[in-house]
C-alpha atoms as a PDB file:
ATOM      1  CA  UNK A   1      -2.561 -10.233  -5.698  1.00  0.00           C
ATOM      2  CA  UNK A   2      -0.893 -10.311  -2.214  1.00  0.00           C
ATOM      3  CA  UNK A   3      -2.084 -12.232   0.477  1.00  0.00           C
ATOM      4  CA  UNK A   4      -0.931 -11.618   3.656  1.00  0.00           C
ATOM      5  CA  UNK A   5      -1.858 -13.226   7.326  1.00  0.00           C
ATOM      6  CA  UNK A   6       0.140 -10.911   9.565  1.00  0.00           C
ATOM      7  CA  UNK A   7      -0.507  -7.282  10.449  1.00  0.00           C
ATOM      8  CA  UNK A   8       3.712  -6.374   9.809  1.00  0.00           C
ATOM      9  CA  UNK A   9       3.085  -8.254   6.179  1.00  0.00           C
ATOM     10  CA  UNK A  10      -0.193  -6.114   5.782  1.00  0.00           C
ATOM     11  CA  UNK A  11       1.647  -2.875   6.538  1.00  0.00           C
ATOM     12  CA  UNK A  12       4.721  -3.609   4.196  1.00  0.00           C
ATOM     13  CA  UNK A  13       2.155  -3.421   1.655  1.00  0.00           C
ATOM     14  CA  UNK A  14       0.375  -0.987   2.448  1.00  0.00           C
ATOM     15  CA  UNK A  15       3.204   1.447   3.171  1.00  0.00           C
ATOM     16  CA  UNK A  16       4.833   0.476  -0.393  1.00  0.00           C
ATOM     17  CA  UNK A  17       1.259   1.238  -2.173  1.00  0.00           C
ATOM     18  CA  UNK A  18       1.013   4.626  -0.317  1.00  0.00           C
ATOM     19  CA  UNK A  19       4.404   5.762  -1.399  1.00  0.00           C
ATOM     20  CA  UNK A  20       3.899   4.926  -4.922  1.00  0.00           C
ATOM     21  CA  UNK A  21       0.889   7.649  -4.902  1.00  0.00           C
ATOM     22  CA  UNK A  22      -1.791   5.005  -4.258  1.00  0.00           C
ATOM     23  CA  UNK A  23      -5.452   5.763  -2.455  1.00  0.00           C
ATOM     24  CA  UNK A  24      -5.966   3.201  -0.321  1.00  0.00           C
ATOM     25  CA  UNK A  25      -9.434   1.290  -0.152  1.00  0.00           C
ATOM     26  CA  UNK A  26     -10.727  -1.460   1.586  1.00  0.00           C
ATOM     27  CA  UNK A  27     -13.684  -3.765   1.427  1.00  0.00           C
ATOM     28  CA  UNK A  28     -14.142  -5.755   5.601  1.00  0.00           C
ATOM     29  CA  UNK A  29     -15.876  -8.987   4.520  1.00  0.00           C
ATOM     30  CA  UNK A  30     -16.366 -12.866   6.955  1.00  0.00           C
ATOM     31  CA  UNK A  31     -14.854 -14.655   3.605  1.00  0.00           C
ATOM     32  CA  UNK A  32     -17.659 -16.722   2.004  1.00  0.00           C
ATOM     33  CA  UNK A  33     -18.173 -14.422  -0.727  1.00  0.00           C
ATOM     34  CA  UNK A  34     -20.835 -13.716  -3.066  1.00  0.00           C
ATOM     35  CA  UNK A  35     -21.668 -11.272  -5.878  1.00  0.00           C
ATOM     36  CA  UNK A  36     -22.979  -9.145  -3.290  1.00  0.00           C
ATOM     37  CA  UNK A  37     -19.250  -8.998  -1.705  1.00  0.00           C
ATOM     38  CA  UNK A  38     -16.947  -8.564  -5.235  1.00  0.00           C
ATOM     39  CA  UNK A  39     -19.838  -5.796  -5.923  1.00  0.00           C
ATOM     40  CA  UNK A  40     -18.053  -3.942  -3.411  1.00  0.00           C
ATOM     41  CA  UNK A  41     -14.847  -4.593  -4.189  1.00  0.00           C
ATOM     42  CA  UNK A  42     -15.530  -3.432  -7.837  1.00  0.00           C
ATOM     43  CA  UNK A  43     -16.969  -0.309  -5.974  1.00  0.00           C
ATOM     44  CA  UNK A  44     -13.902   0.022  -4.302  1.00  0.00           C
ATOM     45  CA  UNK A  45     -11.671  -0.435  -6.847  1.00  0.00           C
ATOM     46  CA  UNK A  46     -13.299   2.708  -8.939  1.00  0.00           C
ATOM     47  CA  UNK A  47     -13.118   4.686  -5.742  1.00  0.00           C
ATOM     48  CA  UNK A  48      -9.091   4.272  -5.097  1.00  0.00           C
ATOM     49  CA  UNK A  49      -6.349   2.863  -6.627  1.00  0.00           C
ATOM     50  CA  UNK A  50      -5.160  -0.044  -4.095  1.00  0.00           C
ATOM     51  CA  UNK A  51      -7.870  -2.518  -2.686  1.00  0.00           C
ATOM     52  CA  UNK A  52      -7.284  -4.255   0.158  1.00  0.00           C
ATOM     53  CA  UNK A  53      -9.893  -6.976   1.148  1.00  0.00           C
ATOM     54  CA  UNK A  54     -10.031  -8.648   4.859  1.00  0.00           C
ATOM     55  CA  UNK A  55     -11.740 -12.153   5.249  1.00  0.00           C
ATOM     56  CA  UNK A  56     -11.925 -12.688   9.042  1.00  0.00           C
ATOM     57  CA  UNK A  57     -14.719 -14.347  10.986  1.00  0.00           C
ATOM     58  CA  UNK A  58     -14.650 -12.054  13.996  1.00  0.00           C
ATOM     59  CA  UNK A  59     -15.180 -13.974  17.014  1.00  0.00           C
ATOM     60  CA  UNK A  60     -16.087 -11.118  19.068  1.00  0.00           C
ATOM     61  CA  UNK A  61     -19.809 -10.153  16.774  1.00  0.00           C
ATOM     62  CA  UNK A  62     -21.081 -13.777  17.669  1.00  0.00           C
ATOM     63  CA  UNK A  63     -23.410 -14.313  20.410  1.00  0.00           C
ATOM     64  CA  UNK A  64     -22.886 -17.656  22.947  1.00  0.00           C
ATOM     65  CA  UNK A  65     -26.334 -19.084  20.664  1.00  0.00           C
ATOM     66  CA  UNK A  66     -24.661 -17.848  17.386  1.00  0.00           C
ATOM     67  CA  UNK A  67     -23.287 -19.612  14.260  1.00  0.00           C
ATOM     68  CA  UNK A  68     -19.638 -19.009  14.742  1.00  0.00           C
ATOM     69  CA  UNK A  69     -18.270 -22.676  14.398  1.00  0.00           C
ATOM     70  CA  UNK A  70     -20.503 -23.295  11.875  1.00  0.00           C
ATOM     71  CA  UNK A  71     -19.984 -19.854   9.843  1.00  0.00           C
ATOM     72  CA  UNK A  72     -19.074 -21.179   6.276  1.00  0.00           C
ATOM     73  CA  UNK A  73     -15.271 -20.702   5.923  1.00  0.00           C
ATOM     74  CA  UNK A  74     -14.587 -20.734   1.653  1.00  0.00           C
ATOM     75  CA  UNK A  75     -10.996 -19.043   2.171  1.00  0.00           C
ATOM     76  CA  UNK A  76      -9.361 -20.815  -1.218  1.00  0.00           C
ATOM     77  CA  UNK A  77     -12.677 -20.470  -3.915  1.00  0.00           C
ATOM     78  CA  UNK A  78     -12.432 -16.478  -1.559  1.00  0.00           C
ATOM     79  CA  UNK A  79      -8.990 -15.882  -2.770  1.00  0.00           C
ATOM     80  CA  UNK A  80      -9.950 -16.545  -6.679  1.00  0.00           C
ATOM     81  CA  UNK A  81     -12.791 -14.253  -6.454  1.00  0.00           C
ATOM     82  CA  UNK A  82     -10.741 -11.758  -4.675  1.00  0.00           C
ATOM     83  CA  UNK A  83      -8.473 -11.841  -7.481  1.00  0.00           C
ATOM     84  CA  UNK A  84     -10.721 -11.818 -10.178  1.00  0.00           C
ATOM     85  CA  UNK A  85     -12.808  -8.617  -8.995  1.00  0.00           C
ATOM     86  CA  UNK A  86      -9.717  -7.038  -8.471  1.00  0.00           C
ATOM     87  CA  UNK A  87      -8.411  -6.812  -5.689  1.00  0.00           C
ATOM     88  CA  UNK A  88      -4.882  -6.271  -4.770  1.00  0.00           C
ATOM     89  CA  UNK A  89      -4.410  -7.987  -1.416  1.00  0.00           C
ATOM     90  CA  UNK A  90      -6.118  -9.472   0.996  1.00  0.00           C
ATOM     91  CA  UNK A  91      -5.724  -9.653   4.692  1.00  0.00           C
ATOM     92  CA  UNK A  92      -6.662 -13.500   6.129  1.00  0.00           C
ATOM     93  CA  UNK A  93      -5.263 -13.400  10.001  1.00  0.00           C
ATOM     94  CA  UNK A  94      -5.756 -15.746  12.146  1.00  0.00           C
ATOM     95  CA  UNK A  95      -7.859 -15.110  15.455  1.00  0.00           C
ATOM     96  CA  UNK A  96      -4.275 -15.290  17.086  1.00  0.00           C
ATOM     97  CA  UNK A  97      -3.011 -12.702  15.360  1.00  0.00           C
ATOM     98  CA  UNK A  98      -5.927 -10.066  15.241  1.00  0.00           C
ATOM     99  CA  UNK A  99      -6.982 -11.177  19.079  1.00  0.00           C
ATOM    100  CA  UNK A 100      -3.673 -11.900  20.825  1.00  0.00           C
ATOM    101  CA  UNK A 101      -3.263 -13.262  24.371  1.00  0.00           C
ATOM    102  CA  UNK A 102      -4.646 -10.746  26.670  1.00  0.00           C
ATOM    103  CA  UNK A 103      -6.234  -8.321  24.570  1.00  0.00           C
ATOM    104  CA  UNK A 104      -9.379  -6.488  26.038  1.00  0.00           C
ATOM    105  CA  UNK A 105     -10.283  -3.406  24.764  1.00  0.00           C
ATOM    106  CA  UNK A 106     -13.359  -3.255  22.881  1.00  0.00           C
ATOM    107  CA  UNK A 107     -15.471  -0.247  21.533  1.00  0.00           C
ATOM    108  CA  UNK A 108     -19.338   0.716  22.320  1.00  0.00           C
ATOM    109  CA  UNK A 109     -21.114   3.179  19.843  1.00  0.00           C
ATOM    110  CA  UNK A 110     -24.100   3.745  22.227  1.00  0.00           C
ATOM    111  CA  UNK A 111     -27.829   4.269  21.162  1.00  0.00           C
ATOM    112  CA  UNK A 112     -27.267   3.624  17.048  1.00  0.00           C
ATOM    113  CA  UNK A 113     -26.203  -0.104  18.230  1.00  0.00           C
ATOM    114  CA  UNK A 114     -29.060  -0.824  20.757  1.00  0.00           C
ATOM    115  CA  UNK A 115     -32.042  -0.950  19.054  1.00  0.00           C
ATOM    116  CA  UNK A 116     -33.185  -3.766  15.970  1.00  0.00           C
ATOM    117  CA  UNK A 117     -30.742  -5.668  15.659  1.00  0.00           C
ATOM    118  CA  UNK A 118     -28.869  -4.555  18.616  1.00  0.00           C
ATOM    119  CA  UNK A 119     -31.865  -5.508  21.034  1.00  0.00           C
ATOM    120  CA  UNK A 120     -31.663  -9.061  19.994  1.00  0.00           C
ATOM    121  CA  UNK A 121     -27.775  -9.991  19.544  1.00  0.00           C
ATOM    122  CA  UNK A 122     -26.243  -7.934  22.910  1.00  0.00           C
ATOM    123  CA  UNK A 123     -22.829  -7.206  22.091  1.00  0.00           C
ATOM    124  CA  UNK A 124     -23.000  -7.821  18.361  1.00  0.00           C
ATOM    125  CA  UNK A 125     -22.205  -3.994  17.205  1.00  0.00           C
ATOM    126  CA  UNK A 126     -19.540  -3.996  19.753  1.00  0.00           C
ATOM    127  CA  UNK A 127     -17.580  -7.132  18.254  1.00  0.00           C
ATOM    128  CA  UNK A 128     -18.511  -5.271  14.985  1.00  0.00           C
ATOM    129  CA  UNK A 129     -17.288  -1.431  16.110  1.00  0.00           C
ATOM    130  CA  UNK A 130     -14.309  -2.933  17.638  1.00  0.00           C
ATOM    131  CA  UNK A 131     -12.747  -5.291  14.507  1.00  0.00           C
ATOM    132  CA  UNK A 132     -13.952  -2.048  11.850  1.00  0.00           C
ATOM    133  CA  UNK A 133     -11.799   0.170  14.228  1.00  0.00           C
ATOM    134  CA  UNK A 134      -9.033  -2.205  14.198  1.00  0.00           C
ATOM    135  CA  UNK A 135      -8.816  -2.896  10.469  1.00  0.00           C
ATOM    136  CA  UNK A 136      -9.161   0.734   9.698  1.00  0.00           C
ATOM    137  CA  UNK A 137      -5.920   1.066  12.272  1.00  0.00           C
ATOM    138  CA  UNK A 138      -3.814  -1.762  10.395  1.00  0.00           C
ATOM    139  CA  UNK A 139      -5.007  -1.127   6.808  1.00  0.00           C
ATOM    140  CA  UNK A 140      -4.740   3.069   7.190  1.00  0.00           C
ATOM    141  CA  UNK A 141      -7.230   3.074   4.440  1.00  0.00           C
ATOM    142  CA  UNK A 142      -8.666   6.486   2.832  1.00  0.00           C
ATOM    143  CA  UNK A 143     -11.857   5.006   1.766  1.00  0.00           C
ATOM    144  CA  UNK A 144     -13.991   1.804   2.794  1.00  0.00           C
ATOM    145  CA  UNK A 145     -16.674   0.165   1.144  1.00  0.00           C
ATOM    146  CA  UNK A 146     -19.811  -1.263   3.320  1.00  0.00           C
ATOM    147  CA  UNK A 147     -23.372  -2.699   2.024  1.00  0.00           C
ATOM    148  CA  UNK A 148     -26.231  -1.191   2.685  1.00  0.00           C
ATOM    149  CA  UNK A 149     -28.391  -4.964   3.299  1.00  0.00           C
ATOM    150  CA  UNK A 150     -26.419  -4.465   6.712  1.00  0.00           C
ATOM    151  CA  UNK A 151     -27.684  -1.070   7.136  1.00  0.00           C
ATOM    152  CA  UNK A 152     -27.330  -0.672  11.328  1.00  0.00           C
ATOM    153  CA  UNK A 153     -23.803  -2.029  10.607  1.00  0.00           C
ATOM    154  CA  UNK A 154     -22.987   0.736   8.223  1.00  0.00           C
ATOM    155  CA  UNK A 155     -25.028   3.434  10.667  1.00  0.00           C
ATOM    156  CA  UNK A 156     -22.780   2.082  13.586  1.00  0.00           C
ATOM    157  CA  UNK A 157     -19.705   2.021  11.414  1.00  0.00           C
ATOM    158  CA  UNK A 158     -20.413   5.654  10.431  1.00  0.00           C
ATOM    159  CA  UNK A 159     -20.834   6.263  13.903  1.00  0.00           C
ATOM    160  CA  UNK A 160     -17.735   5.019  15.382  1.00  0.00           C
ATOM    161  CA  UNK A 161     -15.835   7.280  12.273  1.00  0.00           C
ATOM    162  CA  UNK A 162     -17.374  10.558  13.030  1.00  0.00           C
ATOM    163  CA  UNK A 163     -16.876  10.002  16.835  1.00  0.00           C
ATOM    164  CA  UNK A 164     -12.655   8.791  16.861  1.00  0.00           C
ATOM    165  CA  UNK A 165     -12.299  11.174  13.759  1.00  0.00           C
ATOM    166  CA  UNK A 166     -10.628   8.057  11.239  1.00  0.00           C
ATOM    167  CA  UNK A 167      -9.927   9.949   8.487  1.00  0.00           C
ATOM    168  CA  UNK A 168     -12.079   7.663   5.927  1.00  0.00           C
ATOM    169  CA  UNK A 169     -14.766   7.964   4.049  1.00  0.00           C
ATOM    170  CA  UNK A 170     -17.242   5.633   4.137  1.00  0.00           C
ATOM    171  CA  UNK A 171     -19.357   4.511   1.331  1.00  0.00           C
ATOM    172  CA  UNK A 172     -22.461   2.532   1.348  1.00  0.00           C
ATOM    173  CA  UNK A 173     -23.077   0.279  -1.413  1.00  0.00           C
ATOM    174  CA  UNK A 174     -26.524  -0.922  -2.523  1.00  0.00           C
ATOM    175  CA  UNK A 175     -27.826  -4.192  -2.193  1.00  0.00           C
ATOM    176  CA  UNK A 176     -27.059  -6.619  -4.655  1.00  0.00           C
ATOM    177  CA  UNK A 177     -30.114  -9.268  -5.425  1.00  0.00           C
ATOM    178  CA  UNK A 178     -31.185 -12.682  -6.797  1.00  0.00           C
ATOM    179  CA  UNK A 179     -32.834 -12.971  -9.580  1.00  0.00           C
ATOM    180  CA  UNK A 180     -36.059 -12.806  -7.308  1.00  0.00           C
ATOM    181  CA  UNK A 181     -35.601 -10.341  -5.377  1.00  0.00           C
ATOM    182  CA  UNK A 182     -33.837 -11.946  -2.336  1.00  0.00           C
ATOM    183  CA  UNK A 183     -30.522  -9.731  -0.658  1.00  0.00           C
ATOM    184  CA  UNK A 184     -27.446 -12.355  -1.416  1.00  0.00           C
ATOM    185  CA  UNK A 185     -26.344 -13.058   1.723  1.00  0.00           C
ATOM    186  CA  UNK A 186     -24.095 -15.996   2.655  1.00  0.00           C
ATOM    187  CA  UNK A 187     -26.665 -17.428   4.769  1.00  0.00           C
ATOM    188  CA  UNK A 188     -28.420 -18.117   2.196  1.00  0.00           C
ATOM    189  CA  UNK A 189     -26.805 -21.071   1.586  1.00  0.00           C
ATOM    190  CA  UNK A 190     -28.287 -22.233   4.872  1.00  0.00           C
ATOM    191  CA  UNK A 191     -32.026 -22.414   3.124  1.00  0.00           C
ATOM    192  CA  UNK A 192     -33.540 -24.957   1.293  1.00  0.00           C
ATOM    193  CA  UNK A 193     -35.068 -24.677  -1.892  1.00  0.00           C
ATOM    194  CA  UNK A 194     -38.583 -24.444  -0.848  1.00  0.00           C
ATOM    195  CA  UNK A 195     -36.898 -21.610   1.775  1.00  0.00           C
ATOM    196  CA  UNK A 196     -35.785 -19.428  -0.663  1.00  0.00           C
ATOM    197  CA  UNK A 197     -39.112 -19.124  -2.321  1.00  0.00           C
ATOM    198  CA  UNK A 198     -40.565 -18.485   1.373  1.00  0.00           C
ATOM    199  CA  UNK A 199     -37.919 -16.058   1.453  1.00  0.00           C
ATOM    200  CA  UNK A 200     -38.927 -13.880  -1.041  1.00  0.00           C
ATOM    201  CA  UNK A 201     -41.991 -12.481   0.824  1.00  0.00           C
ATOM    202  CA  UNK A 202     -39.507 -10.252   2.492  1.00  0.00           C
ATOM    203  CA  UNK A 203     -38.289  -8.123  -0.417  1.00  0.00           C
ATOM    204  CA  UNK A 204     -41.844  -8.147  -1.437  1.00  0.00           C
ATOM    205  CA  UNK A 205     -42.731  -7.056   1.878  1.00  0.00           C
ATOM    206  CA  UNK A 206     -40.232  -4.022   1.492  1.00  0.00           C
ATOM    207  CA  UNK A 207     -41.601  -3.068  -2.171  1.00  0.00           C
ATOM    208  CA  UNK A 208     -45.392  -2.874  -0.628  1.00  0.00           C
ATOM    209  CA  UNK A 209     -44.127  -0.112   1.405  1.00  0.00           C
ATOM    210  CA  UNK A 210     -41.931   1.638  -0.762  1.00  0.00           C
ATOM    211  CA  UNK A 211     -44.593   1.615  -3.055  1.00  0.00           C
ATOM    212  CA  UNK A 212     -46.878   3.345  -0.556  1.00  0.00           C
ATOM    213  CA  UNK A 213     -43.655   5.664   0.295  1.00  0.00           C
ATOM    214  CA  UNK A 214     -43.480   6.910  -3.269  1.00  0.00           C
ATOM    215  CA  UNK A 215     -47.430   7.427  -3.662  1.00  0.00           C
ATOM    216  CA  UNK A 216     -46.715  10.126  -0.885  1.00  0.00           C
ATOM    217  CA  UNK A 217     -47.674   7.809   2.182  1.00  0.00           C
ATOM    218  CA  UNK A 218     -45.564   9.242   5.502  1.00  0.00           C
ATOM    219  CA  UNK A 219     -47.258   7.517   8.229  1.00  0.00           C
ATOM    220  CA  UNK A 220     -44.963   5.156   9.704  1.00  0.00           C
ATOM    221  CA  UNK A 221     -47.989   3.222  10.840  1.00  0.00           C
ATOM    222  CA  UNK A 222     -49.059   2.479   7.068  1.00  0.00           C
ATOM    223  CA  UNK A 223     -45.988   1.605   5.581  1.00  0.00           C
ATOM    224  CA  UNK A 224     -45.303  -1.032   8.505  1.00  0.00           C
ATOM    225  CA  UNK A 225     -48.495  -2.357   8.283  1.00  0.00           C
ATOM    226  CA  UNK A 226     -48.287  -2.620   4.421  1.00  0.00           C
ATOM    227  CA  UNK A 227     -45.297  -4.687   4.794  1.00  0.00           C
ATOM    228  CA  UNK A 228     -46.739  -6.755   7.523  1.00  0.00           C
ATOM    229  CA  UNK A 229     -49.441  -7.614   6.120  1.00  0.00           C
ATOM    230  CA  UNK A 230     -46.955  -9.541   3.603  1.00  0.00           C
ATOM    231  CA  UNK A 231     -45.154 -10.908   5.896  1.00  0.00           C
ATOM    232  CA  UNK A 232     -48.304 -12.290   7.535  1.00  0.00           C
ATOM    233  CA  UNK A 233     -48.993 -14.473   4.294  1.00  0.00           C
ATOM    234  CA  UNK A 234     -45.849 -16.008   4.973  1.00  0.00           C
ATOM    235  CA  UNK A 235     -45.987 -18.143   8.217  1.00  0.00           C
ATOM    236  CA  UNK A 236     -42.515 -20.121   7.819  1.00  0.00           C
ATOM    237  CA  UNK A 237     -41.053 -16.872   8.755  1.00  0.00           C
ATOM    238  CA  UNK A 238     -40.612 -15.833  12.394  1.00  0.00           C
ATOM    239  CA  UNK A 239     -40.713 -11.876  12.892  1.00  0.00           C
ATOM    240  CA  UNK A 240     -38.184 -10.027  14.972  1.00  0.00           C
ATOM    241  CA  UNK A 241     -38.678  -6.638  13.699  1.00  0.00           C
ATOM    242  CA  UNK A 242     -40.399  -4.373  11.182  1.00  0.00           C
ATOM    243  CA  UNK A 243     -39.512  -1.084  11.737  1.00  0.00           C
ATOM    244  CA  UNK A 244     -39.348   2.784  10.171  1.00  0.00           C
ATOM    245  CA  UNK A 245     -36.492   4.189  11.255  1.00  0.00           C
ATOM    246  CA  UNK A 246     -34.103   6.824  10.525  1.00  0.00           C
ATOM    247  CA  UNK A 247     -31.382   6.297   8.945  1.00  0.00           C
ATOM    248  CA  UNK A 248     -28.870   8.065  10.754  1.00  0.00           C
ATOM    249  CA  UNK A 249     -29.857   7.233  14.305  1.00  0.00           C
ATOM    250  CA  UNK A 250     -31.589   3.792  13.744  1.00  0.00           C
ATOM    251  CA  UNK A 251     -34.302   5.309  15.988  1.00  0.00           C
ATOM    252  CA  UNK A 252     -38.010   4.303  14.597  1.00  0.00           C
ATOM    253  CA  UNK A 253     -40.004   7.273  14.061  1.00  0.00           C
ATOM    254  CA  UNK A 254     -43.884   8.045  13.670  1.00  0.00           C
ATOM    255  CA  UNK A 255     -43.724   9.952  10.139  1.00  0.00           C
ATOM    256  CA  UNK A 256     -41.149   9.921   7.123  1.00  0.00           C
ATOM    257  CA  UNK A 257     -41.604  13.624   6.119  1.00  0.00           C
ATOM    258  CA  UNK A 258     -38.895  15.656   5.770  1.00  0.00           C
ATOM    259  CA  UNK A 259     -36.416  13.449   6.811  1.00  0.00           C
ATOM    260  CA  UNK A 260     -34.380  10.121   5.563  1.00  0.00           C
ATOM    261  CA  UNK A 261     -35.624   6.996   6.659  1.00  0.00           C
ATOM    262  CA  UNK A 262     -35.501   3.144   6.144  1.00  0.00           C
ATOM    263  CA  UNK A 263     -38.084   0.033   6.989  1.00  0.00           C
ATOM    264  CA  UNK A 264     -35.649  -2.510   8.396  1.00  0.00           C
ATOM    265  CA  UNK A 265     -36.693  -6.229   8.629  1.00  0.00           C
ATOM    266  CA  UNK A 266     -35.784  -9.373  10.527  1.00  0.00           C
ATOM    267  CA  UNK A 267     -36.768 -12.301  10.665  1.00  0.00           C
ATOM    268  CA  UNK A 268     -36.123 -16.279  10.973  1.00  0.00           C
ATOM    269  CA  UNK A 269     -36.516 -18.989   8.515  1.00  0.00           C
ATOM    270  CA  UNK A 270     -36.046 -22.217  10.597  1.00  0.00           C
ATOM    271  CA  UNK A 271     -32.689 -21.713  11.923  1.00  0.00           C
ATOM    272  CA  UNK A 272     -31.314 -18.744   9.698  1.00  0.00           C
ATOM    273  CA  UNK A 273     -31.931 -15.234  10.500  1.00  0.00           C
ATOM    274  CA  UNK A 274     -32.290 -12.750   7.613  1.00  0.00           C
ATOM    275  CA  UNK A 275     -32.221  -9.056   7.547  1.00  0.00           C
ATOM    276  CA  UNK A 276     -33.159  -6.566   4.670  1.00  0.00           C
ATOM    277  CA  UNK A 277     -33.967  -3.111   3.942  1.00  0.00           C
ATOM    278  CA  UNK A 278     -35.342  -0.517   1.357  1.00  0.00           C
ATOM    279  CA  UNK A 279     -34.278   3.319   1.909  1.00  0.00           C
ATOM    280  CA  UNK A 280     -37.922   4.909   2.120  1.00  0.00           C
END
């Protein structure tokens, strides 16, 4: 496996993959990885033929209140796992490199970026649009692999592809869970134990109304308040959102019929903020 910290090493690469007949995926991750992340790198590796994998915490998706400096950097025990899921190089710049002196472009997606998550971390799906549009432009990759627990991300991401025509397809990749339910996230490792049980009320949450969603229940109204109603029973967490929306536009809508939709949840657990979805 190749690692390489420049975007010249990054192309040599590339370049000599793509002239040996090789489809070129790639798999954006922060580093700190979990099964959830080599999940998608074993995705990508059955969907082309050369993986490349970027660890880089993106200074640009962090608000001023946000963990940035604390963001849990694991680039060495990163590497290994890299390696073992397959992967055939990995991109690890540093902010230098990505961000040099003077650079100021960034990229807005418009109304799929303002709402849920978007409401309450202005100028998050910017710093996310902007470092997705860059990778795709140094890795020139024919396929890339996103999870669906960050489900506006991958609705912005598809976004920002249909509208500056990058010839990639995207694919979204189901969540992978704990044992009990929980999305693996690597904030996880933020909670305490008693926290992760508390945590599990939100997946539970989600199942109450895709329960109701599969009995033939459309009304928004229901389903929210089925999964509220869970949440309710858990006061350690802190509700920012729990919304029916489509999936497409992000837009919360009144009734699922006839269309495809998503409840989206956020909330706090002490400090950490945690977000998960079910596809309704």
């Amino acid at each position: 496996m190749v690692v390489a910290k420049t975007i010249t090493e990054l192309r040599t690469a590339v370049k000599s993959a793509r002239q040996a007949g090789k489809a070129i995926g790639l798999v954006p991750t922060m580093g700190c990885l979990h099964a959830g992340h080599l999940s998608l790198i074993h995705r990508a590796k059955k969907e082309s033929s050369f993986v490349v994998v970027s660890i880089f915490v993106n200074p640009t998706q962090f608000g001023a209140n946000e963990d940035f400096s604390k963001y849990p950097r694991t680039l060495e025990e990163d590497l290994i796992g890299c390696e073992k899921a397959g992967a055939d190089l990995v991109f690890a710049p540093t902010i230098a490199e990505f961000y040099p002196a003077g650079a100021s472009t960034s990229i807005s997606v418009g109304s799929v970026a303002e709402k849920l998550c978007g409401a309450f971390r202005p100028g998050h799906f910017q710093g996310v649009a902007t470092v997705v549009a860059m990778l795709f432009n140094a890795v020139q990759c024919d396929v890339a692999v996103f999870g669906q627990k960050d489900l506006q991300q991958l609705s912005v991401i598809q976004q920002l592809t249909r509208d500056l025509c990058f010839p990639v397809r995207i694919i979204a990749h189901e969540t992978v869970r704990e044992p009990n339910g929980l999305a693996m996230s690597s904030r996880n490792r933020y909670l305490s134990a008693e926290q992760l049980t508390q945590a599990t009320a939100i997946p539970t949450a989600l199942a109450a109304a895709k329960a109701l969603a599969e009995a033939g229940i459309t009304e928004a109204t229901r389903l929210r308040e089925a999964a509220s109603i869970v949440l309710a029973g858990q006061p350690a967490l802190k509700l920012q959102y729990c919304e029916i929306v489509d999936l497409e536009t992000m837009a919360p809508v009144h009734s699922t019929a006839g269309r495809r939709c998503a409840l989206a949840i956020a909330c706090h657990l002490g400090t950490t903020r945690l977000i998960d979805n079910a596809i309704l």
